[in-house]
Protein backbone atom coordinates (compact mmCIF):
# COMPACT_ATOMS: atom_id res chain seq x y z
CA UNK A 1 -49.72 26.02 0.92
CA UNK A 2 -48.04 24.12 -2.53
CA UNK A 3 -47.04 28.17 -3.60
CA UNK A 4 -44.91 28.29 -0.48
CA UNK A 5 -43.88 24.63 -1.07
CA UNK A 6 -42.46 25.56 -4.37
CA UNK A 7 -41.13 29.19 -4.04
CA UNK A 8 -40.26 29.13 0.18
CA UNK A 9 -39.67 32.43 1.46
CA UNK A 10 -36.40 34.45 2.04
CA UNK A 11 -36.39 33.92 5.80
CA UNK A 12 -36.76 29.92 5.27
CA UNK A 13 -33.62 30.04 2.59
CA UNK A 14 -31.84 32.14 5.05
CA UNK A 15 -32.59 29.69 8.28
CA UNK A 16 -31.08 27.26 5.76
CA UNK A 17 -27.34 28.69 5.26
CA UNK A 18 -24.58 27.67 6.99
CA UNK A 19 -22.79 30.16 9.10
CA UNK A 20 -19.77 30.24 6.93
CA UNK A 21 -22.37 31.23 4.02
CA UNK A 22 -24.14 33.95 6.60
CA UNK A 23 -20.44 35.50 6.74
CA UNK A 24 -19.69 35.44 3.59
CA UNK A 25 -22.84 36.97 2.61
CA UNK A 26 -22.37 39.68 5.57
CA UNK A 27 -18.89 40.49 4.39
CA UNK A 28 -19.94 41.05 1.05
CA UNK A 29 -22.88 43.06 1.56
CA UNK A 30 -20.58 45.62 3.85
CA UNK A 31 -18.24 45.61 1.13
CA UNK A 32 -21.54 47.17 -1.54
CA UNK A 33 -22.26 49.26 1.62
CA UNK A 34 -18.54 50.49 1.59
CA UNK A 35 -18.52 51.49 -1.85
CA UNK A 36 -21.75 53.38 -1.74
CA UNK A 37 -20.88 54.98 0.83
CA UNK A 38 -17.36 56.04 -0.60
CA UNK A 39 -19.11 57.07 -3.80
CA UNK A 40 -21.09 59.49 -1.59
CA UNK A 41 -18.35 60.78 0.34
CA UNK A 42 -17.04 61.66 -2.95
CA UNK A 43 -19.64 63.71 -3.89
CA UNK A 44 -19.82 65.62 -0.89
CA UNK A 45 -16.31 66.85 -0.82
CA UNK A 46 -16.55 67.59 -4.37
CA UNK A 47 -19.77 70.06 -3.76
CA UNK A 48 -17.97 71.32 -0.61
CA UNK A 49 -15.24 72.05 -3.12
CA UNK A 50 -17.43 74.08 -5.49
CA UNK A 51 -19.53 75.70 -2.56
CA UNK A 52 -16.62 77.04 -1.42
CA UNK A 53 -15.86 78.36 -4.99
CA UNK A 54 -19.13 80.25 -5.25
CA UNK A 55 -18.51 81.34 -1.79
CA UNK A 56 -21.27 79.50 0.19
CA UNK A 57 -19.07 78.78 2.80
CA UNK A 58 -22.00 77.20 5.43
CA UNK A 59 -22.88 74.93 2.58
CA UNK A 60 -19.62 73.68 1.98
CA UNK A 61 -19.41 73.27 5.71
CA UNK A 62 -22.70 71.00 5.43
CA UNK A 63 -21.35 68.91 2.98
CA UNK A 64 -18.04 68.53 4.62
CA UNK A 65 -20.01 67.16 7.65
CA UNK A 66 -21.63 64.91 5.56
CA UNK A 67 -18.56 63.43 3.62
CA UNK A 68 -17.02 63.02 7.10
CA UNK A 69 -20.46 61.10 8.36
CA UNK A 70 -19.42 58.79 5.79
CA UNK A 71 -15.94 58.54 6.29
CA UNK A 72 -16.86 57.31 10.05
CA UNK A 73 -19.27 54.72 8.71
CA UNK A 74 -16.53 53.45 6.06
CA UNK A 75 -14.32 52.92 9.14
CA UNK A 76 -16.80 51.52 10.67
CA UNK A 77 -18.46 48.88 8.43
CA UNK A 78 -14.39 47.71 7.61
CA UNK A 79 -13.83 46.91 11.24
CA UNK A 80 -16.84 44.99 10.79
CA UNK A 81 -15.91 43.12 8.32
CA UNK A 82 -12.09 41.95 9.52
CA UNK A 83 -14.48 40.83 12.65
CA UNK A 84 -16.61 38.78 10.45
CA UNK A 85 -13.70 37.32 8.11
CA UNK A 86 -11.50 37.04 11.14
CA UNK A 87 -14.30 34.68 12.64
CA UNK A 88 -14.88 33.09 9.40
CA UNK A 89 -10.95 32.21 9.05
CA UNK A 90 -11.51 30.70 12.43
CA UNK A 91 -14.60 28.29 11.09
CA UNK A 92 -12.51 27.10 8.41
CA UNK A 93 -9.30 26.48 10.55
CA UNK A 94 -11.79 24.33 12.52
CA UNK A 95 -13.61 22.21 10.07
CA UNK A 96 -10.05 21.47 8.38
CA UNK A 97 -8.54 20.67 11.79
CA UNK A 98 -12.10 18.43 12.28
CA UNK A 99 -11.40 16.76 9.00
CA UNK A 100 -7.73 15.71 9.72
CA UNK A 101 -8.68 14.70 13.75
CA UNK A 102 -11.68 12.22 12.19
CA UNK A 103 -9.24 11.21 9.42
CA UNK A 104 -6.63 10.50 11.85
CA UNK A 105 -8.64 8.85 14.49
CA UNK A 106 -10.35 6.70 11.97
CA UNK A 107 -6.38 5.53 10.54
CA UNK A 108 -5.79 5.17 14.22
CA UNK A 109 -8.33 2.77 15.05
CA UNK A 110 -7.30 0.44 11.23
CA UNK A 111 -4.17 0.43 12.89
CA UNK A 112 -4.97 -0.62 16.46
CA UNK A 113 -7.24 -3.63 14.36
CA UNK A 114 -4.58 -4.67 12.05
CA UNK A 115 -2.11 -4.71 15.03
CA UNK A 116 -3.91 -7.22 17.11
CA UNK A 117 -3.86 -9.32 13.97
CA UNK A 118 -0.97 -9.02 12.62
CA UNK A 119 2.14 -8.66 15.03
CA UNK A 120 5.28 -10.53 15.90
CA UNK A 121 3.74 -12.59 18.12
CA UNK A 122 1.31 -13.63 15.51
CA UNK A 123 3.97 -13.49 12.75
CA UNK A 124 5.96 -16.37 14.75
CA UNK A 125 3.10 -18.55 14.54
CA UNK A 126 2.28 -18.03 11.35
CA UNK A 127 5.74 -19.65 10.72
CA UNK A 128 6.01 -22.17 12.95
CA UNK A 129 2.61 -23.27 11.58
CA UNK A 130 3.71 -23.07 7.96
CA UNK A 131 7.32 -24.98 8.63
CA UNK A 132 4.35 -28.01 10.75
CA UNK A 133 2.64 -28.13 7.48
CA UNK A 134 5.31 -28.42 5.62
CA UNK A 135 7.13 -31.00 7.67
CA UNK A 136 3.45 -32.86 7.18
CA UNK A 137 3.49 -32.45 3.46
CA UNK A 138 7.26 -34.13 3.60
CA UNK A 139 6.21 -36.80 5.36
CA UNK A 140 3.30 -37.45 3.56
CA UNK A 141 5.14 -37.73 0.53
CA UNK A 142 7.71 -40.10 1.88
CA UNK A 143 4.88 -42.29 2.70
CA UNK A 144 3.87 -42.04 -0.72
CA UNK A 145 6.93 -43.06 -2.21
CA UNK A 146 7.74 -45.49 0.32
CA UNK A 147 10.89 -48.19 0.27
CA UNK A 148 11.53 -49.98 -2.41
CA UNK A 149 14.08 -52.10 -1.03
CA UNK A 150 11.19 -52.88 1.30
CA UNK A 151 8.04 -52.54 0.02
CA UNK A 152 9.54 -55.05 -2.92
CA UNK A 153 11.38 -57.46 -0.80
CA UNK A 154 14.79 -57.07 -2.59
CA UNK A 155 18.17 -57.72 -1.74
CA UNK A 156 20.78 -55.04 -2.58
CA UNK A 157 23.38 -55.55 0.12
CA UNK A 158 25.05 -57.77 -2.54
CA UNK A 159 25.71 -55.63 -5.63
CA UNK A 160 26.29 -52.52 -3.35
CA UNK A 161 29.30 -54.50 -2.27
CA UNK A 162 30.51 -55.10 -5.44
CA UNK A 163 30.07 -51.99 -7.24
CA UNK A 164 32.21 -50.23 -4.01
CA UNK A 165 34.65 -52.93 -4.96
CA UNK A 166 35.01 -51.79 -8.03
CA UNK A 167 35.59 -48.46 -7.32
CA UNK A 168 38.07 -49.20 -5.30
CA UNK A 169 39.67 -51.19 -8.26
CA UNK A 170 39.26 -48.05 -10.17
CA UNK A 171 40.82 -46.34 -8.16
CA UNK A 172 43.52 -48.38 -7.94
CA UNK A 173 44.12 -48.89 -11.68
CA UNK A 174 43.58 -52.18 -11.63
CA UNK A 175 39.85 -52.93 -13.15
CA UNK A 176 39.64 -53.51 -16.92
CA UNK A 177 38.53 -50.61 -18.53
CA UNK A 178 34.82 -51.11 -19.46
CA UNK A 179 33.71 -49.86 -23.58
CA UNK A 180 31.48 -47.26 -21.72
CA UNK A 181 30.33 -46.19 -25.69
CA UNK A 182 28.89 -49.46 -25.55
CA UNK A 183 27.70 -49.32 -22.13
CA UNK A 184 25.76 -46.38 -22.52
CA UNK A 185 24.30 -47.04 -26.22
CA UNK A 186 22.65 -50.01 -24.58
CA UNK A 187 18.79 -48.82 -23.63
CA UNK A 188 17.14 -50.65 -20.04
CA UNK A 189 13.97 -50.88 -22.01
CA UNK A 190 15.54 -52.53 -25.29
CA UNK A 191 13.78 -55.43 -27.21
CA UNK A 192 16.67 -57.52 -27.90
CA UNK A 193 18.37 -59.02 -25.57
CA UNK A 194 21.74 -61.41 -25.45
CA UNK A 195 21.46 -63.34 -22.06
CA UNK A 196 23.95 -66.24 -23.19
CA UNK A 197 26.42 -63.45 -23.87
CA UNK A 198 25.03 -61.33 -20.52
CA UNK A 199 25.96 -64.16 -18.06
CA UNK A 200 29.61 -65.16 -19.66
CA UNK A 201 30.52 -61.20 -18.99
CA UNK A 202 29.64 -61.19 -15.60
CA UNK A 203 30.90 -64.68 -14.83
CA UNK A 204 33.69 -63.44 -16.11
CA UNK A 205 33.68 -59.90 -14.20
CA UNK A 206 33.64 -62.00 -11.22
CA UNK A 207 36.37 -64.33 -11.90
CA UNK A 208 38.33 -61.09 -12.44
CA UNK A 209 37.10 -59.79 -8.98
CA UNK A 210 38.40 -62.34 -7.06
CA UNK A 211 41.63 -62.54 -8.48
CA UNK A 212 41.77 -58.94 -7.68
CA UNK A 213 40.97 -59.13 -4.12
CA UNK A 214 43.04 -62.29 -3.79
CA UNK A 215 46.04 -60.38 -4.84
CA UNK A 216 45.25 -57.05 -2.65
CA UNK A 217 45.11 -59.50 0.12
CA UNK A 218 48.54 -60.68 -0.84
């Protein structure tokens, strides 16, 4: 029982094979067959040949028989092989064309998946949700920031008016030029600080202001 565990028997290796194999192994064994059999065929003509040269013409007839015995099973075993490779071609033709159907189908199906997921209906709503989240994000960050003007109680209204006047004096050519080298070498966040000076140049400013609008209105 373990000997024909280990070392199985022809028949069981043979039950085994796949019928492609069983061709192939047919196909090649009529091919040996073939050969032996043209070998033989040889031989008989070849002592028909010399029968005939010793003059043994009923021998040389025998062996003429024979060679063409062989030549019938030569035709023979060929037909049966284009059978057995014609059959084989087919097997192969049909596990390739199994191969691309499954590999096809199996694309198909991804496909039919990813297309109920991602389409233009779907598409659309990813981007109407992503423009709603952004919008959100906007907003949020507006409430963040908030007012100033608001949130601090200050009064601009003011000094909006009177910087647009002076543009409009600018404009018109008719604002004192301002040192803007001055101006801008001045830091918002410096230590020293002239308010005497400050308050005289802006009383000033104004005086200058009024006399300009007076005379516009003129």
């Amino acid at each position: 029982m373990v000997f024909r565990k280990l070392f199985p028997s022809k028949k069981t290796q043979s039950e085994k094979l796949t019928t492609e194999a069983r061709l192939k192994n047919l196909t090649h064994n009529l091919d040996m067959k073939i050969k032996d059999y043209e070998n033989k065929a040889q031989l008989c003509r070849s002592k028909a040949k010399n029968f005939l040269k010793s003059g043994n013409q009923k021998a040389a007839k025998t062996m003429l028989i024979r060679y063409k015995q062989f030549q019938n099973k030569i035709l023979q075993y060929n037909a049966m092989i284009m059978r057995a490779e014609r059959q084989l071609d087919a097997l192969e033709q049909a596990n390739v064309i199994s191969d691309v159907a499954g590999t096809m189908e199996s694309a198909a199906v991804e496909l039919k998946t990813a297309a109920t997921t991602v389409n233009a209906e779907r598409a659309l709503e990813i981007t109407e949700e992503a423009e709603e989240s952004i919008e959100q994000i906007n907003e949020a960050g507006e409430l963040f920031a908030g007012d100033p003007e608001v949130d601090m109680g200050i009064d601009i209204d003011e000094d909006l008016s009177q910087l647009e006047t002076e543009l409009m004096l600018e404009d018109a050519g008719q604002l004192p030029e301002t040192p803007e080298e001055k101006m801008e070498s001045i830091s918002l966040y410096s230590s020293e600080s002239e308010p005497e000076k400050e308050t005289k140049d802006s009383d000033a400013l104004k005086k200058e202001i009024e006399k300009l609008k007076k005379e516009l209105d003129m």
